[in-house]
N, C-alpha and C. Protein backbone atom coordinates (compact mmCIF):
# COMPACT_ATOMS: atom_id res chain seq x y z
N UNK A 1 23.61 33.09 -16.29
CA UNK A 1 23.67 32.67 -14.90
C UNK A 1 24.61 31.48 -14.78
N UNK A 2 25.59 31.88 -13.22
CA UNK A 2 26.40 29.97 -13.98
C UNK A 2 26.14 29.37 -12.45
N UNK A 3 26.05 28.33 -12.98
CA UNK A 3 25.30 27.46 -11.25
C UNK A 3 26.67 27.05 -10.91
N UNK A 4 26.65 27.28 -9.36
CA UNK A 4 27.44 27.02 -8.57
C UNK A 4 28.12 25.24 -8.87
N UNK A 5 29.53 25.29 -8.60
CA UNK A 5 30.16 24.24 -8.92
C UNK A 5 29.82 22.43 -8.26
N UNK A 6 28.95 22.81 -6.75
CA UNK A 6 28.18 22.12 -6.05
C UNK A 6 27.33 21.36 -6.78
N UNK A 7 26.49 22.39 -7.65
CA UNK A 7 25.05 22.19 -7.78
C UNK A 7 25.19 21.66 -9.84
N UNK A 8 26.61 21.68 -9.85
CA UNK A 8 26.42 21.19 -11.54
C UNK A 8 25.89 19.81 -11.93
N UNK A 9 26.73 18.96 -11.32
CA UNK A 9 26.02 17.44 -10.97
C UNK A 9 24.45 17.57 -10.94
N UNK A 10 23.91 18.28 -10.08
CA UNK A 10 22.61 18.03 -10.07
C UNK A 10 22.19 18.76 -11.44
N UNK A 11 22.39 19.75 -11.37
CA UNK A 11 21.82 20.37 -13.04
C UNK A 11 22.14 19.29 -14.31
N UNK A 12 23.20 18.66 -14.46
CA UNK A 12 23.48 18.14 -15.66
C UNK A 12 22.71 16.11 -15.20
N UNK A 13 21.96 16.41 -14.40
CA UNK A 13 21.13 14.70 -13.95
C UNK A 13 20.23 14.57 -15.12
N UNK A 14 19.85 13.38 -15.74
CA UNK A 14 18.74 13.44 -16.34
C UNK A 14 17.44 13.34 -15.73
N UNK A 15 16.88 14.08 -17.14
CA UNK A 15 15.68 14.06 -15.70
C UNK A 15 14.83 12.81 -15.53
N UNK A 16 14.54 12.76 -14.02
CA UNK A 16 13.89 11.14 -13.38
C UNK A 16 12.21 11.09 -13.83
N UNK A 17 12.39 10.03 -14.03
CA UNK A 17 10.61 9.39 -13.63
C UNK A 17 9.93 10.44 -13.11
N UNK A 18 10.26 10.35 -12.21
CA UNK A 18 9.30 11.31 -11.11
C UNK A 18 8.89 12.64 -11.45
N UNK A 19 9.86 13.25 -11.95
CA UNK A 19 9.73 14.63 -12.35
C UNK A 19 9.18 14.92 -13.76
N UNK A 20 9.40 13.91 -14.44
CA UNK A 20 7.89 13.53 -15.76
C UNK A 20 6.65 13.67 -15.25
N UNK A 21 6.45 12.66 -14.06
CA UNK A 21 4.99 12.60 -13.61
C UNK A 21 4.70 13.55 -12.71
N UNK A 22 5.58 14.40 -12.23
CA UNK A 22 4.80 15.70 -11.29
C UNK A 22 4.87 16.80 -12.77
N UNK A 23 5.67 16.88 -13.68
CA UNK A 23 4.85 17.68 -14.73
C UNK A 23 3.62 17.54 -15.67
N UNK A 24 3.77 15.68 -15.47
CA UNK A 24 2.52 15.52 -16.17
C UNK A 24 0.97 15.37 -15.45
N UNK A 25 1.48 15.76 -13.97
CA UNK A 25 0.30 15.75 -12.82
C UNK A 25 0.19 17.22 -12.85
N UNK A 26 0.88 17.99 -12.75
CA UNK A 26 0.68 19.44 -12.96
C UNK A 26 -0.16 19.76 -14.46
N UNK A 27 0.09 18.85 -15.37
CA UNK A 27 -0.45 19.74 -16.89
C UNK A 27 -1.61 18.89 -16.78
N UNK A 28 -2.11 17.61 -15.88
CA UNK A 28 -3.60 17.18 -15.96
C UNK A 28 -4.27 17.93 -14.97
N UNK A 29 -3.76 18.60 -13.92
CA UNK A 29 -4.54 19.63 -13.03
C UNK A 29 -5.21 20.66 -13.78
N UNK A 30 -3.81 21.60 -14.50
CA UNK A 30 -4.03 22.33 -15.07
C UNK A 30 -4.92 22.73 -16.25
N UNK A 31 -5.41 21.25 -16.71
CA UNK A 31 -6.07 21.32 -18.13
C UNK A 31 -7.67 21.08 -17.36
N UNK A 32 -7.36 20.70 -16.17
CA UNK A 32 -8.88 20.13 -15.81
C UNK A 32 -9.59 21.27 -15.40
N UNK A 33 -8.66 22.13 -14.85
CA UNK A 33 -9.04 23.37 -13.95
C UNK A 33 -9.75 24.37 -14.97
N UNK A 34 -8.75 24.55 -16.69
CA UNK A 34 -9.23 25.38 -17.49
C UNK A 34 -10.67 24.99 -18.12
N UNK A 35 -10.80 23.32 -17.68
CA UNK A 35 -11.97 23.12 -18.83
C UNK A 35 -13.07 23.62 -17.40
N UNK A 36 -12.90 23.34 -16.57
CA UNK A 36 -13.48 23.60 -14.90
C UNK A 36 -14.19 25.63 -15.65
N UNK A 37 -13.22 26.01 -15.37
CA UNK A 37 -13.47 27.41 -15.95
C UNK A 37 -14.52 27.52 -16.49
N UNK A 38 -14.12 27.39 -17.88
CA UNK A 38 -15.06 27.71 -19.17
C UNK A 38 -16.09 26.95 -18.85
N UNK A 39 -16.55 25.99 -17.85
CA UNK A 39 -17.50 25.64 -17.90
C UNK A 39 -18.68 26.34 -16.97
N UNK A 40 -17.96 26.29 -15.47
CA UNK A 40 -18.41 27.15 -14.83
C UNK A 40 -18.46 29.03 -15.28
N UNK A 41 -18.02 29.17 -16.41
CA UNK A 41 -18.66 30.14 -16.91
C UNK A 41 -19.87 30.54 -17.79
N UNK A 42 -19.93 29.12 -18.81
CA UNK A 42 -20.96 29.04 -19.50
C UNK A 42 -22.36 29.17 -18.18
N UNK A 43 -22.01 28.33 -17.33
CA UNK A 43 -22.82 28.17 -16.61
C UNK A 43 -23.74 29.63 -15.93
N UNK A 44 -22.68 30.17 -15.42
CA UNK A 44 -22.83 31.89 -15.08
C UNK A 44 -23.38 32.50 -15.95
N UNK A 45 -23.32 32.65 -17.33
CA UNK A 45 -24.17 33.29 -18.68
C UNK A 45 -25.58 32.35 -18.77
N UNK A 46 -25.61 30.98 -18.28
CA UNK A 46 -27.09 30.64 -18.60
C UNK A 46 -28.09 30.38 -17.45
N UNK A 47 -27.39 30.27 -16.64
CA UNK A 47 -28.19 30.14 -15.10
C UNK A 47 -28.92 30.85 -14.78
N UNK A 48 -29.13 32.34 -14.97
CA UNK A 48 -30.06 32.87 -14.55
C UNK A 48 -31.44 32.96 -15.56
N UNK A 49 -31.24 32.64 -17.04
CA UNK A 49 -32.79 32.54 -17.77
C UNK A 49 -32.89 30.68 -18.12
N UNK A 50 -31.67 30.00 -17.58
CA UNK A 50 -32.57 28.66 -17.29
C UNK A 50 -32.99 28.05 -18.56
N UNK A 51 -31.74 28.50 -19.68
CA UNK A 51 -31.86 28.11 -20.94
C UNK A 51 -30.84 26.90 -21.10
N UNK A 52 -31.14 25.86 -20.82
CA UNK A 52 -30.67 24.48 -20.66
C UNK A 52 -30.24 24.15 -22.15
N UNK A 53 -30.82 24.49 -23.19
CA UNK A 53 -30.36 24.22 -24.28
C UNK A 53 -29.19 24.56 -24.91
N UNK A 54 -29.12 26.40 -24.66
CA UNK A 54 -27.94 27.11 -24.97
C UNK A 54 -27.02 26.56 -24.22
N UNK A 55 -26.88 26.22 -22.65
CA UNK A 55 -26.01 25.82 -22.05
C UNK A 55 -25.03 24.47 -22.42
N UNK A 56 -26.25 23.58 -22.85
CA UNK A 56 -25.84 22.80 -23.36
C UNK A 56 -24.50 22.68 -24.88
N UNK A 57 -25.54 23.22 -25.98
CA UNK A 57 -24.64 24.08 -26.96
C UNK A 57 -23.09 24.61 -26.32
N UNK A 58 -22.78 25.08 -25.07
CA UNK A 58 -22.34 26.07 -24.98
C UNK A 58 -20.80 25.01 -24.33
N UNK A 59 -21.60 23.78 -23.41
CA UNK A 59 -20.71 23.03 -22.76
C UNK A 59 -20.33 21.47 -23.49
N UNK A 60 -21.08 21.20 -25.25
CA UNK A 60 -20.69 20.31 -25.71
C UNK A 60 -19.97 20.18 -26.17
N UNK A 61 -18.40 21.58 -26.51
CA UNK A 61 -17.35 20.56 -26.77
C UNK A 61 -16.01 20.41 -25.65
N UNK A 62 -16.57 21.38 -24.29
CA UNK A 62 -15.86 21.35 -22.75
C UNK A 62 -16.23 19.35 -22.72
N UNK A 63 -17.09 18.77 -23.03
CA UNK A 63 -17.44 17.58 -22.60
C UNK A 63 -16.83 16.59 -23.52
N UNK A 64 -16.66 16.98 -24.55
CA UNK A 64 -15.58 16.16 -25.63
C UNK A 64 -14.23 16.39 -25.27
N UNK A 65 -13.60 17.67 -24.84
CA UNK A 65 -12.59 17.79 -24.20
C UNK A 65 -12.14 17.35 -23.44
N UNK A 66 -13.22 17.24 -21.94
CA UNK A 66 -13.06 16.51 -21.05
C UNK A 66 -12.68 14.64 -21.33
N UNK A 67 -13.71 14.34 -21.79
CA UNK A 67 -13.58 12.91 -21.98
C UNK A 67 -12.07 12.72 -22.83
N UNK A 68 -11.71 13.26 -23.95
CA UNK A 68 -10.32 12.87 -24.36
C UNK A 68 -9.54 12.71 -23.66
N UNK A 69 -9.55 13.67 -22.33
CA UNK A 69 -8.25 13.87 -21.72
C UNK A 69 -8.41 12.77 -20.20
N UNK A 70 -9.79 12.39 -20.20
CA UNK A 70 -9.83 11.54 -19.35
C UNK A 70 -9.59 10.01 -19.98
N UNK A 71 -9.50 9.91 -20.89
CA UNK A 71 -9.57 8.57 -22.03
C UNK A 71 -7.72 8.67 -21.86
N UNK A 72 -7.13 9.54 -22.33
CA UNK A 72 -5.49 9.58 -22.08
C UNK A 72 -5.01 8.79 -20.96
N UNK A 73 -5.82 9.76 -19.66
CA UNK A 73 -5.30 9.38 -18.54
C UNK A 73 -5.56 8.15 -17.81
N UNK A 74 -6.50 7.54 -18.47
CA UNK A 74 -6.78 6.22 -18.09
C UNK A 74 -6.06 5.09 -18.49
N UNK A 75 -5.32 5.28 -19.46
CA UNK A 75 -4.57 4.23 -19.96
C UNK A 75 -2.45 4.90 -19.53
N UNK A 76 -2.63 6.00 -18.87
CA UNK A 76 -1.44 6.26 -18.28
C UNK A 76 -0.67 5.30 -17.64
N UNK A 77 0.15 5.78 -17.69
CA UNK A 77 1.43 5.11 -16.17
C UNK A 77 1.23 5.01 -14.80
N UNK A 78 0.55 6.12 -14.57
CA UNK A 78 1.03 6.83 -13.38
C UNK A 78 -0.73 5.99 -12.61
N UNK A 79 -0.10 5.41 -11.28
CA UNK A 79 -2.18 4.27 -11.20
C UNK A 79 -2.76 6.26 -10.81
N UNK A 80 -2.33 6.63 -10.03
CA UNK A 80 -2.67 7.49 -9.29
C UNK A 80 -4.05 8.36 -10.70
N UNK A 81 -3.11 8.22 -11.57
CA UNK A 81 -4.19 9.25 -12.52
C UNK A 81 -5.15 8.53 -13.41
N UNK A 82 -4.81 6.96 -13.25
CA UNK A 82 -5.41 5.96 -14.23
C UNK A 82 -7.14 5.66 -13.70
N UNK A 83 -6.59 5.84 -11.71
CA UNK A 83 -7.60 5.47 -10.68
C UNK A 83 -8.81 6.49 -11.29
N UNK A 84 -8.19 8.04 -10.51
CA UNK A 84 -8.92 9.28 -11.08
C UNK A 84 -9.73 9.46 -12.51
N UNK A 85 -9.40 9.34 -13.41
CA UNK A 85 -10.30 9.26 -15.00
C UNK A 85 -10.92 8.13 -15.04
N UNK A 86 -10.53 6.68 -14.62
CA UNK A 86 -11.54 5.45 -14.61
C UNK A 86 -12.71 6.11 -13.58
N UNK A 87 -12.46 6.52 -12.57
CA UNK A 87 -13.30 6.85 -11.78
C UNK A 87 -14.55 8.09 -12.03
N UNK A 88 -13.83 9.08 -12.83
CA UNK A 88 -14.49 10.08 -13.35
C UNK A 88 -15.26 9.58 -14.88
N UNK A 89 -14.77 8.38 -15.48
CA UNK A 89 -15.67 7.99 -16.62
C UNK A 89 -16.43 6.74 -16.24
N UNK A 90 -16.77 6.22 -15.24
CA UNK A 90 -17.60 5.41 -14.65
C UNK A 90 -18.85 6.39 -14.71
N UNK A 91 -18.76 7.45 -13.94
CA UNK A 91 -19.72 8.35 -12.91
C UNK A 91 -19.96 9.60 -14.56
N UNK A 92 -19.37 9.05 -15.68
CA UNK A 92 -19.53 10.13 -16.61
C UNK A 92 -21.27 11.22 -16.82
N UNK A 93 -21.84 10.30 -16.77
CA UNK A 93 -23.51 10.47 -17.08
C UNK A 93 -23.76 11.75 -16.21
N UNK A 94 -23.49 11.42 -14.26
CA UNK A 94 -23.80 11.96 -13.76
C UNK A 94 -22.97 13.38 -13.63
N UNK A 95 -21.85 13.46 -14.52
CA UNK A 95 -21.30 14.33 -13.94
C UNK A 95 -21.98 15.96 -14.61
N UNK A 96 -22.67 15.17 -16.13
CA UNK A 96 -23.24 16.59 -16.71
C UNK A 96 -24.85 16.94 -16.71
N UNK A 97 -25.36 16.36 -15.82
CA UNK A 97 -26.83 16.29 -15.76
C UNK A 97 -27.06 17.89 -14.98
N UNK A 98 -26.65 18.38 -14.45
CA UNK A 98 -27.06 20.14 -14.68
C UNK A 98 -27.04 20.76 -15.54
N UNK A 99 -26.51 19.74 -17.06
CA UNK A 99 -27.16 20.71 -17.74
C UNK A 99 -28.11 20.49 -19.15
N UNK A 100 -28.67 19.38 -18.54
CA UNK A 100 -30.37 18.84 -19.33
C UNK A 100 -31.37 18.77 -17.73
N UNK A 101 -31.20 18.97 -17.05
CA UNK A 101 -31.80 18.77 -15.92
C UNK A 101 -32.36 20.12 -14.79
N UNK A 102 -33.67 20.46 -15.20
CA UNK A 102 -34.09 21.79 -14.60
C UNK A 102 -33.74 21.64 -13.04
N UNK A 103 -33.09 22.71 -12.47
CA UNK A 103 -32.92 22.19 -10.62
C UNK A 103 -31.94 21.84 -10.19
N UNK A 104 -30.98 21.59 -10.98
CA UNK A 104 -29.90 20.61 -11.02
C UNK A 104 -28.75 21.86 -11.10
N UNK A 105 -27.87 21.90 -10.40
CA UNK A 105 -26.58 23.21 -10.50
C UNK A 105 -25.17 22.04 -10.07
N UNK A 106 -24.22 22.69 -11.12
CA UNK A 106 -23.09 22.02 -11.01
C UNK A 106 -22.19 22.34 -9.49
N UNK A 107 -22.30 22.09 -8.53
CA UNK A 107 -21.94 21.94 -7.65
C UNK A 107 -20.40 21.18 -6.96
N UNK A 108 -19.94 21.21 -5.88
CA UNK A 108 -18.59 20.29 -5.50
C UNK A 108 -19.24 19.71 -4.36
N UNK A 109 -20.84 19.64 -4.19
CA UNK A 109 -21.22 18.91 -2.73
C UNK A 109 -21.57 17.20 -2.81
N UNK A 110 -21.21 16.75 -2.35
CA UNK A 110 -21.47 15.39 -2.54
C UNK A 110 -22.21 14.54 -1.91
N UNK A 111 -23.14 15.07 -1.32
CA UNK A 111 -24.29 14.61 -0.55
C UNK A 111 -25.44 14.40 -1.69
């Protein structure tokens, strides 16, 4: 493919700041979303016999995962993602108590 003679300048730019941190905001979405997944799936296999233990088993190393990648992002560049993981490892405790906690379903309601 040969890029138009216009557009070479821009192709041969290095690449900016910015465009580091929207790939590296895209690959912390992306990693959060997959651990999001597998979790909310474990969840789907144990929710209905209410085996809190297996679940557990099932989501302890989604929760080691999680925390690494929130431990990264806290000491980042970018405040925007530093805010987000300080904020999500403050509130850490509460975030996995559906699954030692009979009654309790992992939810997005915040009431």
């Amino acid at each position: 493919m040969q890029i138009p003679p216009a557009r070479k300048a821009f192709h041969c730019m290095p690449v900016r700041s910015t465009s580091r941190m929207a790939l590296m905001t895209l690959e912390f979405g992306a990693t959060g979303l997959e651990i999001a997944g597998r979790l909310f799936a474990a969840w789907d296999e144990c929710r209905w016999d209410a085996d809190r233990v297996r679940l557990s088993e099932r989501i302890e190393p989604l929760t080691l995962e999680e925390f690494r990648v929130l431990l990264e992002r806290a000491a980042c560049k970018s405040a925007r993602h530093r805010t987000f993981a300080s904020n999500l490892l403050q509130r850490w405790s509460t975030l996995w108590t559906f699954a030692s906690v009979p009654g309790v379903e992992p939810i997005e309601n915040h009431a």
